[in-house]
N, C-alpha and C. Protein backbone atom coordinates (compact mmCIF):
# COMPACT_ATOMS: atom_id res chain seq x y z
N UNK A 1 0.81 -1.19 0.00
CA UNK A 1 0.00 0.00 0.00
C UNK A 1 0.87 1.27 0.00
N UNK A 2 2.09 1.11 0.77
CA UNK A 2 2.97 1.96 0.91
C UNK A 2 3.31 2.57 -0.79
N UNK A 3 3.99 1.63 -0.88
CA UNK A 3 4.52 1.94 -2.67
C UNK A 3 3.59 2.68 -3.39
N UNK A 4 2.18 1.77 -3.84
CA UNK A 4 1.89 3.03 -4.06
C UNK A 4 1.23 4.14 -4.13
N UNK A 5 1.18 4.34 -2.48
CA UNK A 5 0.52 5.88 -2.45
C UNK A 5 2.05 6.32 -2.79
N UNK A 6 3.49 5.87 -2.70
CA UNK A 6 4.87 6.78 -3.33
C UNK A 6 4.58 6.95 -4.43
N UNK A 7 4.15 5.99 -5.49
CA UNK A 7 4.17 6.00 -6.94
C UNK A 7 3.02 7.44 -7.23
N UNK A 8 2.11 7.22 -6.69
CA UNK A 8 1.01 8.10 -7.16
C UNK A 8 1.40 9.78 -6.61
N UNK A 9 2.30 9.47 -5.55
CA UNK A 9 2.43 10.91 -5.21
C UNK A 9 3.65 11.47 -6.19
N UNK A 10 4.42 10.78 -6.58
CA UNK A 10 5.19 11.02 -7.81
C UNK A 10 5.13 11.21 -8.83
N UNK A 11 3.72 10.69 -9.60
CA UNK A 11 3.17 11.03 -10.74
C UNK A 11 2.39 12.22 -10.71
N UNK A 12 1.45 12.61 -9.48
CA UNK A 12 0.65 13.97 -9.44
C UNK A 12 2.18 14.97 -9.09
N UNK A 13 3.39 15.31 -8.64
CA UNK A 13 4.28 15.87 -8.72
C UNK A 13 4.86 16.00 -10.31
N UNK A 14 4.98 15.13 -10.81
CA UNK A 14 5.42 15.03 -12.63
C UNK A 14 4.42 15.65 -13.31
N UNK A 15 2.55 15.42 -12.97
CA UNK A 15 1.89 15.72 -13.46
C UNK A 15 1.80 18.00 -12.73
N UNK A 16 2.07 17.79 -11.91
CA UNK A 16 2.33 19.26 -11.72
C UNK A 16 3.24 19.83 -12.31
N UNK A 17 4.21 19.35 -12.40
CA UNK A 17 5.66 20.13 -13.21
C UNK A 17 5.51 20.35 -14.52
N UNK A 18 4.64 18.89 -15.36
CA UNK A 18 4.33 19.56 -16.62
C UNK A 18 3.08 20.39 -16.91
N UNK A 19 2.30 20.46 -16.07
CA UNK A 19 1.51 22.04 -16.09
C UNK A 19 1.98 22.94 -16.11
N UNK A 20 3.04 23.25 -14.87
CA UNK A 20 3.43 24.11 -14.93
C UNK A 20 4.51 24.66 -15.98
N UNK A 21 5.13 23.73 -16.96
CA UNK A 21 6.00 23.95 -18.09
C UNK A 21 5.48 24.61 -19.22
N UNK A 22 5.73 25.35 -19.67
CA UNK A 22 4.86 26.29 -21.01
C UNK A 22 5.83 26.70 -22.05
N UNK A 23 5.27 26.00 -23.04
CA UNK A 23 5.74 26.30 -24.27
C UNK A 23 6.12 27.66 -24.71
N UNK A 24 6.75 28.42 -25.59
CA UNK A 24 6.92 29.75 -25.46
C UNK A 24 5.91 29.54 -26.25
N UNK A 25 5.37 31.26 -26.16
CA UNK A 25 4.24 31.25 -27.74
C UNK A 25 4.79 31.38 -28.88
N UNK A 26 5.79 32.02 -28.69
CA UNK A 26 6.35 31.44 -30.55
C UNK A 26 6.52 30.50 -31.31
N UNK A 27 6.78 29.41 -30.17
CA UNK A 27 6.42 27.80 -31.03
C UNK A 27 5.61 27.65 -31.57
N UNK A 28 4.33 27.77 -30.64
CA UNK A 28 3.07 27.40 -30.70
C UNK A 28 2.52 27.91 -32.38
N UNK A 29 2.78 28.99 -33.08
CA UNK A 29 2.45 29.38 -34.29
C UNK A 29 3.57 28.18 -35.07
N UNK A 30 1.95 28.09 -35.90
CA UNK A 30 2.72 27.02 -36.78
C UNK A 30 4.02 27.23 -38.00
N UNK A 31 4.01 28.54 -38.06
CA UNK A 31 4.75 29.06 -39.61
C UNK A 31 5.94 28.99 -38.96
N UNK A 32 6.06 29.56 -37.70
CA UNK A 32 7.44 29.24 -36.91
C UNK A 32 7.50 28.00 -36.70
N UNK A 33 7.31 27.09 -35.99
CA UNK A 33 7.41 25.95 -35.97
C UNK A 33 7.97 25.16 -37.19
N UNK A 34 7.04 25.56 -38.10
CA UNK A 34 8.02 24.88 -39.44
C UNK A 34 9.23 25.19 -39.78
N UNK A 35 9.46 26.60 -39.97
CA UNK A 35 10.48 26.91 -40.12
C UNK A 35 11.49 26.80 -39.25
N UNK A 36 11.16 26.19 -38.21
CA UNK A 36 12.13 26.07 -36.93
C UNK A 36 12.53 24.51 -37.45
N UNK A 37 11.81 23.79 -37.57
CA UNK A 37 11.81 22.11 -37.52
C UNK A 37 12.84 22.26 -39.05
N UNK A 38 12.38 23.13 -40.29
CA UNK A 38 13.35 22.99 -41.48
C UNK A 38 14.46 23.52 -41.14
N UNK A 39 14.71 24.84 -40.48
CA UNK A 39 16.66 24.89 -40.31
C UNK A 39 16.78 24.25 -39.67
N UNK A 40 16.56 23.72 -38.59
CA UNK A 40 17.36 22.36 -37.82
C UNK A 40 17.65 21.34 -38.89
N UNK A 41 16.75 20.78 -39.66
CA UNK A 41 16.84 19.60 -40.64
C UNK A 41 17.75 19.97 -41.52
N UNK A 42 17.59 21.26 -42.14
CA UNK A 42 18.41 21.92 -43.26
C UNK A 42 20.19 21.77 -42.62
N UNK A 43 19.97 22.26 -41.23
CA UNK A 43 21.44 22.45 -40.61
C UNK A 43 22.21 21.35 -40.31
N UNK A 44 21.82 20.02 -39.52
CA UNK A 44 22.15 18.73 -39.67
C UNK A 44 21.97 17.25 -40.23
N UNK A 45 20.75 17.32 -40.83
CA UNK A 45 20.29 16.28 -41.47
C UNK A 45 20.22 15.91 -42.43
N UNK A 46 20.15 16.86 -43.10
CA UNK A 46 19.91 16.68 -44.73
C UNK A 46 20.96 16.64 -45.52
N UNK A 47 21.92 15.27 -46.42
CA UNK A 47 22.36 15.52 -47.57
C UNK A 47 23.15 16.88 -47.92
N UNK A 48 22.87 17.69 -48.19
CA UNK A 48 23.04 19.16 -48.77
C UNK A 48 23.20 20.27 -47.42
N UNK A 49 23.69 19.64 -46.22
CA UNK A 49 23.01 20.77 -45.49
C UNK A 49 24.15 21.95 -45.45
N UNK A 50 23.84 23.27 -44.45
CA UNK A 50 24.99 24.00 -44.96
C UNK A 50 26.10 24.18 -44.24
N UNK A 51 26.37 22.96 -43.33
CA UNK A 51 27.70 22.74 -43.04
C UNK A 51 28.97 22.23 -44.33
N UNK A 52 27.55 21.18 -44.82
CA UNK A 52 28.55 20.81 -46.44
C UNK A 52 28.64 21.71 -47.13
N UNK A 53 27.86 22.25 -47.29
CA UNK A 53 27.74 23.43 -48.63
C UNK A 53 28.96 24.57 -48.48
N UNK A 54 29.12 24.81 -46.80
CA UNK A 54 30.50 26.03 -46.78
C UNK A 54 31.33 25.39 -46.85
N UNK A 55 31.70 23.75 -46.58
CA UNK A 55 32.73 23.07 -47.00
C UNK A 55 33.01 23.23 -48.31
N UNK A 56 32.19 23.23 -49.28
CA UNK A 56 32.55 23.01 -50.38
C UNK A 56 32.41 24.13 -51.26
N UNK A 57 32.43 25.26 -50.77
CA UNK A 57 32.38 26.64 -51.64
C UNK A 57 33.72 27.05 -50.84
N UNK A 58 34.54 26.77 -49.78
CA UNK A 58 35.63 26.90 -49.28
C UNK A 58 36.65 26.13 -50.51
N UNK A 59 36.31 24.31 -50.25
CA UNK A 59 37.10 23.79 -51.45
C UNK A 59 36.83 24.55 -52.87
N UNK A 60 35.86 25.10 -53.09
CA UNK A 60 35.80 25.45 -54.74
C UNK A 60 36.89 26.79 -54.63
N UNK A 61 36.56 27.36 -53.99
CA UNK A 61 37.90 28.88 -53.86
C UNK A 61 39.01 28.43 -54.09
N UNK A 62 39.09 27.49 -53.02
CA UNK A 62 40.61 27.00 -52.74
C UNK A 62 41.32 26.61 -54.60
N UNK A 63 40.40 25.73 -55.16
CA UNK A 63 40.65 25.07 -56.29
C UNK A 63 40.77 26.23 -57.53
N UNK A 64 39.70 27.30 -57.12
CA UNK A 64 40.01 28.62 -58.15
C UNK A 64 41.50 29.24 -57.91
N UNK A 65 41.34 29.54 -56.58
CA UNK A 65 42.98 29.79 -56.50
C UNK A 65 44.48 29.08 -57.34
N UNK A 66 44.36 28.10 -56.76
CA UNK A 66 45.36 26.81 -57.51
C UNK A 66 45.20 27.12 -59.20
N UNK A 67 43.76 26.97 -59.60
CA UNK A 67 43.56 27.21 -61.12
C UNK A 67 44.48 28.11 -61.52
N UNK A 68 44.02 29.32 -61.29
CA UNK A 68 45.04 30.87 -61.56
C UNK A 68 46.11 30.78 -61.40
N UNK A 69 46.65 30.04 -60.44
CA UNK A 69 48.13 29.14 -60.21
C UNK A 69 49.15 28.64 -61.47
N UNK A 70 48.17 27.78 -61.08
CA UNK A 70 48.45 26.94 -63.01
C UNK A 70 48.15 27.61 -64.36
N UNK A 71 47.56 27.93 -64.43
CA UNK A 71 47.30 29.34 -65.82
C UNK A 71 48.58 30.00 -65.41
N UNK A 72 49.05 30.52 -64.88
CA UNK A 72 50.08 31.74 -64.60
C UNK A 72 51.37 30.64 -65.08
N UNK A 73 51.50 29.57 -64.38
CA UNK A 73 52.47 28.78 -64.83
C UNK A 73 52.56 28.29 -66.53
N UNK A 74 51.79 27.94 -66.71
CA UNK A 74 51.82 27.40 -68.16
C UNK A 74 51.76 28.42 -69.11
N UNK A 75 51.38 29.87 -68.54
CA UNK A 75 51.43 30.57 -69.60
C UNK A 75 53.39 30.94 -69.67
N UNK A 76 53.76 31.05 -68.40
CA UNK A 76 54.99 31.47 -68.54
C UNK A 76 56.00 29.99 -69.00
N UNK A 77 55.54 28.91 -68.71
CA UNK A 77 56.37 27.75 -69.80
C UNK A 77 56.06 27.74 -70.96
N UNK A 78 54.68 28.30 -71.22
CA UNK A 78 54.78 28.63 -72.86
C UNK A 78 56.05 29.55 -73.54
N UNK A 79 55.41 30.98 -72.76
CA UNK A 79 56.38 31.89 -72.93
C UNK A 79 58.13 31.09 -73.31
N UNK A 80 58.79 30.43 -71.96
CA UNK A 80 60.02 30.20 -71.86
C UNK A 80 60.19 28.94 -73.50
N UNK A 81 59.14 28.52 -73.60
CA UNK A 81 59.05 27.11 -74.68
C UNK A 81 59.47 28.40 -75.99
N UNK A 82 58.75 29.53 -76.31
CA UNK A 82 58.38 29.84 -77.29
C UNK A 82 59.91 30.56 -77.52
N UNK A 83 60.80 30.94 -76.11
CA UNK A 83 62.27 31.95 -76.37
C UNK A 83 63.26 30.53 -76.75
N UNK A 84 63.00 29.78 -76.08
CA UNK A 84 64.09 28.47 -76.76
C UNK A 84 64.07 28.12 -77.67
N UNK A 85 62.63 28.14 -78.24
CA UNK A 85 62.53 27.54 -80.08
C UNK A 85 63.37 28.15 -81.50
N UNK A 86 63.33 29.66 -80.43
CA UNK A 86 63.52 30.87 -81.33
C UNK A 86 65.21 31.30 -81.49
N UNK A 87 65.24 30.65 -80.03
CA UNK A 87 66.91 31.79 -79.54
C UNK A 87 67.80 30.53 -79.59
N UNK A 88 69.11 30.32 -80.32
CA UNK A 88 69.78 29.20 -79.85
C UNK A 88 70.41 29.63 -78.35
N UNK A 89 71.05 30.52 -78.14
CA UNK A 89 72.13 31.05 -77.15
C UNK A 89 70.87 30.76 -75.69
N UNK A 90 69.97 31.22 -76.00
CA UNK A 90 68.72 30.74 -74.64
C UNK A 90 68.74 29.50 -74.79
N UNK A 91 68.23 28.36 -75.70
CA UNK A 91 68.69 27.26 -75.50
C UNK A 91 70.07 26.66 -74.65
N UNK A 92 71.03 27.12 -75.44
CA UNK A 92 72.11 25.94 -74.62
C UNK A 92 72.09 26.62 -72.96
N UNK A 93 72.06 27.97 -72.62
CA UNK A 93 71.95 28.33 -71.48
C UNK A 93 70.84 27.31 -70.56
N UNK A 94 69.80 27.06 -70.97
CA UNK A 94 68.88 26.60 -70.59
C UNK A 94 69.68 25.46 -70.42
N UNK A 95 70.51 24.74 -71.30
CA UNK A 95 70.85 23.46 -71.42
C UNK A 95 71.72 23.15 -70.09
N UNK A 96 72.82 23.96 -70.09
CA UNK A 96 73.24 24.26 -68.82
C UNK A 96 73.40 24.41 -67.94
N UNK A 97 72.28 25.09 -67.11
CA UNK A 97 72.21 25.43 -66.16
C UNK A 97 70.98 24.49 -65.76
N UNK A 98 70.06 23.94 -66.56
CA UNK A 98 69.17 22.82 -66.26
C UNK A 98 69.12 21.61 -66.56
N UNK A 99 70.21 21.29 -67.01
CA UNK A 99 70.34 19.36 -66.83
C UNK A 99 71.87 19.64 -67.25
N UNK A 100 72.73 20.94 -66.89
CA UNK A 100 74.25 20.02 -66.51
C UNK A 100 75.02 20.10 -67.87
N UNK A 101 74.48 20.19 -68.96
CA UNK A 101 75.23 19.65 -70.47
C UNK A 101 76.24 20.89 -71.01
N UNK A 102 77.19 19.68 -71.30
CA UNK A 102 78.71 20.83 -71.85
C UNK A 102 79.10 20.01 -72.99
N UNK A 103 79.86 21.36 -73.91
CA UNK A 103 80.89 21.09 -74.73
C UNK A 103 81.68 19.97 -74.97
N UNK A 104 82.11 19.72 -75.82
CA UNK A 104 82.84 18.63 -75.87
C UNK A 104 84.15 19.98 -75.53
N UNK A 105 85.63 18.62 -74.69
CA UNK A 105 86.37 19.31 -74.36
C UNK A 105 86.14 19.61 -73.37
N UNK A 106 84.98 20.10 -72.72
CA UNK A 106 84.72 21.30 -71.79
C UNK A 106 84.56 20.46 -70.17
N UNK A 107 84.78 21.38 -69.33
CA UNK A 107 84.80 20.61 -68.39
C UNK A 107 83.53 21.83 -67.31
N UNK A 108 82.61 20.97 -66.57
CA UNK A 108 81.95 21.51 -66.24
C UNK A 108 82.12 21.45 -64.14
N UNK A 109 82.01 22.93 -63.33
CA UNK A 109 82.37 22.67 -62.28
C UNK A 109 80.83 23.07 -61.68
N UNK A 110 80.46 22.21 -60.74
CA UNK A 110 79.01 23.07 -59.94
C UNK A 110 79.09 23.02 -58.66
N UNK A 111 79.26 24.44 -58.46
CA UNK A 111 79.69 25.10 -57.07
C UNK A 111 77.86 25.15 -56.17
N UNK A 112 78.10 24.01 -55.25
CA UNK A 112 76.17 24.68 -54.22
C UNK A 112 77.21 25.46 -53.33
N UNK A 113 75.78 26.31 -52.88
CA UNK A 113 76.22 27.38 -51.77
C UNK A 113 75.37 26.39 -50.60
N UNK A 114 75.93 26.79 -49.34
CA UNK A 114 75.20 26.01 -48.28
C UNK A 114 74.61 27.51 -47.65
């Protein structure tokens, strides 16, 4: 009998506390409510949400950057392609100083600086 008049006095205490708990009224309107329930969903749940989305407009920058990178490069190995075709004396320099190649006769010394 003991138990439960405990049980019952525990449930009319639970049943008081959630009376007394009140929703704000802004929930209570439904247009909020929806829109409350979609950015939450939008923000963690969904596929597409826009934690991914700034991930990946971060990676797309990043990758525009690099692009312009590479354009800048290839235009200037064009450039350097187009003075070697043209110039012998830029050639063998080139030859030289980038893979090492000498004269016959010639003796080649390569000084590194530390």
């Amino acid at each position: 009998m003991y138990l439960y008049q405990y049980i019952m006095a525990k449930k009319s205490t639970f049943r008081q506390r959630l009376k007394q708990w009140t929703v704000p009224s802004l929930l209570l309107n439904k247009y909020v409510f929806t829109l409350f329930v979609f950015a939450v969903w939008m923000t963690f749940f969904d596929q597409n949400n826009f934690i991914r989305q700034y991930n990946r407009i971060h990676e797309l920058n990043t990758a525009k950057g690099k692009m312009s990178y590479y354009i800048e490069e290839t235009q200037l190995a064009n450039e350097q392609l187009v003075k070697l075709k043209s110039d012998m004396q830029a050639l063998e320099k080139f030859a030289r100083e980038e893979y090492y190649m000498k004269k016959p006769n010639e003796d080649v010394f390569v000084i590194l600086e530390k």
